[in-house]
N, C-alpha and C. Protein backbone atom coordinates (compact mmCIF):
# COMPACT_ATOMS: atom_id res chain seq x y z
N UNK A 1 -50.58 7.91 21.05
CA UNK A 1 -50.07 9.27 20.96
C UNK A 1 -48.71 9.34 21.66
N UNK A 2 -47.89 10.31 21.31
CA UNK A 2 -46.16 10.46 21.55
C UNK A 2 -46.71 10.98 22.55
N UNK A 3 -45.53 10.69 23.86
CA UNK A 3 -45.39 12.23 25.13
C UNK A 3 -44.48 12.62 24.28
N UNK A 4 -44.52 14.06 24.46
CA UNK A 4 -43.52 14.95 24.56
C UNK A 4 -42.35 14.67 25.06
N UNK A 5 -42.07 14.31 26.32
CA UNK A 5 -41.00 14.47 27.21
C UNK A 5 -40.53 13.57 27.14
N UNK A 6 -40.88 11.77 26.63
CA UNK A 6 -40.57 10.58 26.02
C UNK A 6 -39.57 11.20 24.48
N UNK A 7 -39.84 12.21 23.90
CA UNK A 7 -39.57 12.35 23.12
C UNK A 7 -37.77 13.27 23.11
N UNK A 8 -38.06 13.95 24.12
CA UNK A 8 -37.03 15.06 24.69
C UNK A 8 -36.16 13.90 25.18
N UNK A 9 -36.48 12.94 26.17
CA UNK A 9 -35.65 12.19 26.43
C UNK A 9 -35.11 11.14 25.45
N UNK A 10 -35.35 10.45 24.56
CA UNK A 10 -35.08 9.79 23.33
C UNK A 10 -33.59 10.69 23.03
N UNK A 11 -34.26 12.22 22.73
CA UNK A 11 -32.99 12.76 22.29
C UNK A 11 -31.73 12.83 22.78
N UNK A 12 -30.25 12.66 22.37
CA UNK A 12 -29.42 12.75 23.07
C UNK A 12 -28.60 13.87 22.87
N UNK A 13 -29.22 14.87 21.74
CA UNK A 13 -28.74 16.23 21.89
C UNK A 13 -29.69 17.42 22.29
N UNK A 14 -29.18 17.95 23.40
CA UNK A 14 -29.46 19.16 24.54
C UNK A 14 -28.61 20.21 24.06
N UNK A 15 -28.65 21.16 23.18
CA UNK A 15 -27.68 22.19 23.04
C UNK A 15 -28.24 23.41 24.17
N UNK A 16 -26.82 23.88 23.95
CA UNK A 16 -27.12 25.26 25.43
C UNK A 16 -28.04 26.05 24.74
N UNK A 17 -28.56 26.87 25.67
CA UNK A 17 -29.52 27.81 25.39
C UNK A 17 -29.33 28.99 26.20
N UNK A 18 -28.85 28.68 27.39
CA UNK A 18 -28.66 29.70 28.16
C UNK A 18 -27.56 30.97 27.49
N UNK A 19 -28.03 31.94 27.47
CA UNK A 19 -27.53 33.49 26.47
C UNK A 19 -26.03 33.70 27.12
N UNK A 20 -25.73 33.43 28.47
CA UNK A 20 -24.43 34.28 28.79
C UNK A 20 -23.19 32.53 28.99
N UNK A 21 -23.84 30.73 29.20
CA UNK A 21 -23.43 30.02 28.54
C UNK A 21 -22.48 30.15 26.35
N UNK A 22 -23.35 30.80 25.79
CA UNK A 22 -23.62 30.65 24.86
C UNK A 22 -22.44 31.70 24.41
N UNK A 23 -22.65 33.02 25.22
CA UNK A 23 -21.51 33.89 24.94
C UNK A 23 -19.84 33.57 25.29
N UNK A 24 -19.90 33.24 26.72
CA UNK A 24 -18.92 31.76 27.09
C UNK A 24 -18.01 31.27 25.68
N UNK A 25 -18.78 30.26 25.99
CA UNK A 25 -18.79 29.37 24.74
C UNK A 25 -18.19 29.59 23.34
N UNK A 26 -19.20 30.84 23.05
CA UNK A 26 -18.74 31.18 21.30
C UNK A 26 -17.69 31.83 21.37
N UNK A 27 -17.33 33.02 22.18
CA UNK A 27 -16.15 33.78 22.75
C UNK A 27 -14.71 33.28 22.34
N UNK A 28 -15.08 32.09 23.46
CA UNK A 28 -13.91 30.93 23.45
C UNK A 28 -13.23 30.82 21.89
N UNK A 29 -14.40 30.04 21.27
CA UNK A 29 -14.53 29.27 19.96
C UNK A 29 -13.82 30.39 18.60
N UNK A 30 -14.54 31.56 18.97
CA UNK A 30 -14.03 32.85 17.89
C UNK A 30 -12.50 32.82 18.24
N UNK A 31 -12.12 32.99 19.62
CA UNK A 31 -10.55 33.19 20.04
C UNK A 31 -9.90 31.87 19.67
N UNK A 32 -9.95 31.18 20.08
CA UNK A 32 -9.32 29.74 19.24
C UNK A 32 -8.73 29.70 18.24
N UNK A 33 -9.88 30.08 17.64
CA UNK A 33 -10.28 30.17 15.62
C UNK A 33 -8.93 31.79 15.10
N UNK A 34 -9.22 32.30 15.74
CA UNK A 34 -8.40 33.49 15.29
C UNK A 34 -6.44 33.18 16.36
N UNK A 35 -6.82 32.27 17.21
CA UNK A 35 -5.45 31.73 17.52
C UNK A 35 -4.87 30.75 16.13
N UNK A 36 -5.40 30.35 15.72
CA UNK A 36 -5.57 28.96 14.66
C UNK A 36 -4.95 29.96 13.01
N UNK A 37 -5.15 30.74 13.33
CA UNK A 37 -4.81 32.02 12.06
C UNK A 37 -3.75 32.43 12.48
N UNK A 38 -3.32 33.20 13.39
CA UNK A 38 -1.60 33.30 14.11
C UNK A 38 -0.72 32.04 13.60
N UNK A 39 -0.92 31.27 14.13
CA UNK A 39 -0.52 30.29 14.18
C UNK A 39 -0.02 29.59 12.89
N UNK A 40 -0.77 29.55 12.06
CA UNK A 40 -0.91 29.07 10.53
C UNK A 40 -0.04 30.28 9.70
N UNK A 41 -0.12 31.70 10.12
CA UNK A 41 0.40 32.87 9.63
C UNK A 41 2.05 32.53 10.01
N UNK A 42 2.54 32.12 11.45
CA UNK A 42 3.37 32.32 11.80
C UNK A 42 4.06 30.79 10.71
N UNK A 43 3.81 30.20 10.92
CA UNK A 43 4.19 28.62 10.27
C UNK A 43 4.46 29.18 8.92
N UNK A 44 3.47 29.51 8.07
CA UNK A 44 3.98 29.51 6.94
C UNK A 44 4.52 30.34 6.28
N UNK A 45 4.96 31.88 6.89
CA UNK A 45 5.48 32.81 6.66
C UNK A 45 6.82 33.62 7.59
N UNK A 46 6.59 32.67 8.76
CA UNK A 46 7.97 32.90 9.85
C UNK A 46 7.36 33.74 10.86
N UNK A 47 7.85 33.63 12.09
CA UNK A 47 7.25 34.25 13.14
C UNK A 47 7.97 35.66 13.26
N UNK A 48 9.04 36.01 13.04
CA UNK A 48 9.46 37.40 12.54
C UNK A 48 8.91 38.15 11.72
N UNK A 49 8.09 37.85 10.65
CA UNK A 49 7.81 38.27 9.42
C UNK A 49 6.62 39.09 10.08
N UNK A 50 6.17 40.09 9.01
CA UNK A 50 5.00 40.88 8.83
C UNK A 50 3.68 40.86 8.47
N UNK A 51 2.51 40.78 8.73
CA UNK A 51 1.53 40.89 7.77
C UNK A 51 1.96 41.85 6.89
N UNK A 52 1.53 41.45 5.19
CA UNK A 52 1.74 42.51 4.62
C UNK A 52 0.41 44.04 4.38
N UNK A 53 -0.47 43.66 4.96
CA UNK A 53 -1.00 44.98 4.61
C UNK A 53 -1.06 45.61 5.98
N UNK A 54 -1.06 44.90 6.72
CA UNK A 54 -1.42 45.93 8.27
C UNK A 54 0.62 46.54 9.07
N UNK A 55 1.34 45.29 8.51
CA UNK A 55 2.79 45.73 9.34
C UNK A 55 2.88 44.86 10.38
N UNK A 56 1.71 44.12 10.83
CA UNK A 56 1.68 43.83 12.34
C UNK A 56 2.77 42.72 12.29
N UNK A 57 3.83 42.73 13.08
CA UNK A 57 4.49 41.59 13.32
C UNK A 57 3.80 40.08 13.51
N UNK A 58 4.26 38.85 12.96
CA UNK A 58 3.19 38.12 13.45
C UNK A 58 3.46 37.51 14.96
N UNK A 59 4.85 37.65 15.24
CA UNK A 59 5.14 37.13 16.68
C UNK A 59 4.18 38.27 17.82
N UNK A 60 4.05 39.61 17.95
CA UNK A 60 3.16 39.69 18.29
C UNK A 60 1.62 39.22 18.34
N UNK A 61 1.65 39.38 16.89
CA UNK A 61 -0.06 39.16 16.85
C UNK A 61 -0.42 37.88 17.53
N UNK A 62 0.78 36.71 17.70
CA UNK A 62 0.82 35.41 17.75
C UNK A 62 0.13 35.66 19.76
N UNK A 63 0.80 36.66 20.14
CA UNK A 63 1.10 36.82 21.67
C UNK A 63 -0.41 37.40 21.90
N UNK A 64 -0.77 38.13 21.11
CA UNK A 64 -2.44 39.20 21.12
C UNK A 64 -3.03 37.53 21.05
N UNK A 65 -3.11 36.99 20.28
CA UNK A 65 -4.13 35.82 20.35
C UNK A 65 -4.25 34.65 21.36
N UNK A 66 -2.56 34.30 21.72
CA UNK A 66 -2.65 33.30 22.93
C UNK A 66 -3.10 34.19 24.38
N UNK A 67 -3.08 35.39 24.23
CA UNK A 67 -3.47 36.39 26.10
C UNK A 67 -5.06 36.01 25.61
N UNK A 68 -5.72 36.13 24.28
CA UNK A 68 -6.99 35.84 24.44
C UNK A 68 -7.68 34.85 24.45
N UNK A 69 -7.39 33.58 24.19
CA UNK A 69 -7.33 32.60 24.19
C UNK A 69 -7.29 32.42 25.88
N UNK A 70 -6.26 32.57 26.52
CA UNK A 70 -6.09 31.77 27.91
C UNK A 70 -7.10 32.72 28.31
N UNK A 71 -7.20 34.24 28.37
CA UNK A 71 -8.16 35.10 28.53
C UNK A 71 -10.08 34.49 28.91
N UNK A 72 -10.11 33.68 27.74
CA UNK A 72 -11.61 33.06 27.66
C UNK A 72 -11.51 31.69 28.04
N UNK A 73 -10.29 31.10 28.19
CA UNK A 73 -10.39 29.40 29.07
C UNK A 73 -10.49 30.15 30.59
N UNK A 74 -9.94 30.85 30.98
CA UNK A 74 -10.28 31.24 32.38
C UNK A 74 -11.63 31.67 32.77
N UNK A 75 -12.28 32.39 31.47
CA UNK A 75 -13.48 32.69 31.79
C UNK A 75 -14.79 31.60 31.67
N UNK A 76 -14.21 30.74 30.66
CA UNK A 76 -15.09 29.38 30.73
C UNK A 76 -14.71 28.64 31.96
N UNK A 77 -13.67 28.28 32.22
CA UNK A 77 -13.05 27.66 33.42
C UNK A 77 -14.10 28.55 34.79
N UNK A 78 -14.25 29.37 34.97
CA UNK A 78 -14.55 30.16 36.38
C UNK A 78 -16.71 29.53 35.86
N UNK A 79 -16.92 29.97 35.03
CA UNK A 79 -18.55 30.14 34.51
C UNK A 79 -18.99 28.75 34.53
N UNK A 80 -17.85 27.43 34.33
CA UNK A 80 -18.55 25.96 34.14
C UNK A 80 -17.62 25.38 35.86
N UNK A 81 -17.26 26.51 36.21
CA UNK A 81 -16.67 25.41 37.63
C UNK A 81 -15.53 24.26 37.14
N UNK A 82 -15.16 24.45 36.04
CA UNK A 82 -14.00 23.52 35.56
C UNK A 82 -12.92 23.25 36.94
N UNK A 83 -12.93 21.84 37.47
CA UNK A 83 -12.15 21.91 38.18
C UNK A 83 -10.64 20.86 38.09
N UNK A 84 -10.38 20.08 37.01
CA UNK A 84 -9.85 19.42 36.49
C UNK A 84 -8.17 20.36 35.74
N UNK A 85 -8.41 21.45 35.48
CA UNK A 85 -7.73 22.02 34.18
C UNK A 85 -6.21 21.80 34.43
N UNK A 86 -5.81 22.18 35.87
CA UNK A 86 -4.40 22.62 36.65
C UNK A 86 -4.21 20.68 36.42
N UNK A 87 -4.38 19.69 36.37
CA UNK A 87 -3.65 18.96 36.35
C UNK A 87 -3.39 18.14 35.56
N UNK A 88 -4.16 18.59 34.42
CA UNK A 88 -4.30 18.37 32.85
C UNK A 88 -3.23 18.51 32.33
N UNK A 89 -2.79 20.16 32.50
CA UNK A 89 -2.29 20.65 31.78
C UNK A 89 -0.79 20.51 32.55
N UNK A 90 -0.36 19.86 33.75
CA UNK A 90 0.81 19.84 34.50
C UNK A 90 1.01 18.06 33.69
N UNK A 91 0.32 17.66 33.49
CA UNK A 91 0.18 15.94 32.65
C UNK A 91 0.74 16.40 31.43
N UNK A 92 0.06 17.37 30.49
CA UNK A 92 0.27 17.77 29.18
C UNK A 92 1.83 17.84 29.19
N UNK A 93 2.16 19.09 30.06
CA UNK A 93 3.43 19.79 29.93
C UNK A 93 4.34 18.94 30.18
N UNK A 94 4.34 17.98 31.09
CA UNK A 94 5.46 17.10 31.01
C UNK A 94 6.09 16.46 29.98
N UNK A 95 4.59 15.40 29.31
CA UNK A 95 4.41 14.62 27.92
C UNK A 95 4.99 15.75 26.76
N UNK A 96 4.61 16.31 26.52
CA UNK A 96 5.12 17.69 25.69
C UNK A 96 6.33 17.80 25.60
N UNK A 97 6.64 18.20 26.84
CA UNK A 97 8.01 18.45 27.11
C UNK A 97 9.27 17.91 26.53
N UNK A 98 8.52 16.21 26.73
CA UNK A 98 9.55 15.25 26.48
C UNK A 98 9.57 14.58 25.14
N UNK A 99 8.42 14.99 24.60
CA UNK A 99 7.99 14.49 23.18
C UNK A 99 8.73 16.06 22.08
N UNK A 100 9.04 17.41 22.68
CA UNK A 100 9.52 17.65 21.86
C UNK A 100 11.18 17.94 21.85
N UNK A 101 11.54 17.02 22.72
CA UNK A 101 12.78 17.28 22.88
C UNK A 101 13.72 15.22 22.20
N UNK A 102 12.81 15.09 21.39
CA UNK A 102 13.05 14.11 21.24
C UNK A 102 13.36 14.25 19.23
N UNK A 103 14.51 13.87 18.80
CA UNK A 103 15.75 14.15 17.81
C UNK A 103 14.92 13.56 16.51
């Protein structure tokens, strides 16, 4: 006969379960996803330009999506104890930096 818990351990996927993890999480994932739409809007139609049915500028809308975006990494960042992020992203910005200033 199987144990159970032989069985749980076998597995190597544990998805979250915890409800305010989960909200975290998806939060994030929705803001991303709707950064990922700015973004794609602004690229292929110009960052000056308009949506056409709402008016909304997209360089704003571009700005509404990155405040929410950093908005929910701070809030995942504070909820998972992320303690890594500040020197990630001081690594990133350099590499970046120099990769787009390159002809």
């Amino acid at each position: 006969m199987v144990n159970e818990n032989d069985l749980k351990d076998a597995n190597p996927w544990h998805p979250m379960s915890n409800p305010i993890d989960l909200k975290h999480i998806g939060k994030l994932l929705e803001e991303c996803g709707e950064l990922v739409s700015a973004l794609s809007r602004c690229l292929i139609q110009g960052i000056d330009e308009s949506e056409p049915v709402t008016g909304v500028i997209n360089k704003d809308w571009l700005e509404n999506e990155i405040a929410d975006v950093i908005t929910g990494i701070q809030l995942v960042e504070k909820r998972f104890a992320l303690m890594r992020l500040e020197g990630r992203i001081e690594k990133k910005t350099r590499h970046l930096s120099q990769w787009h200033n390159l002809a």
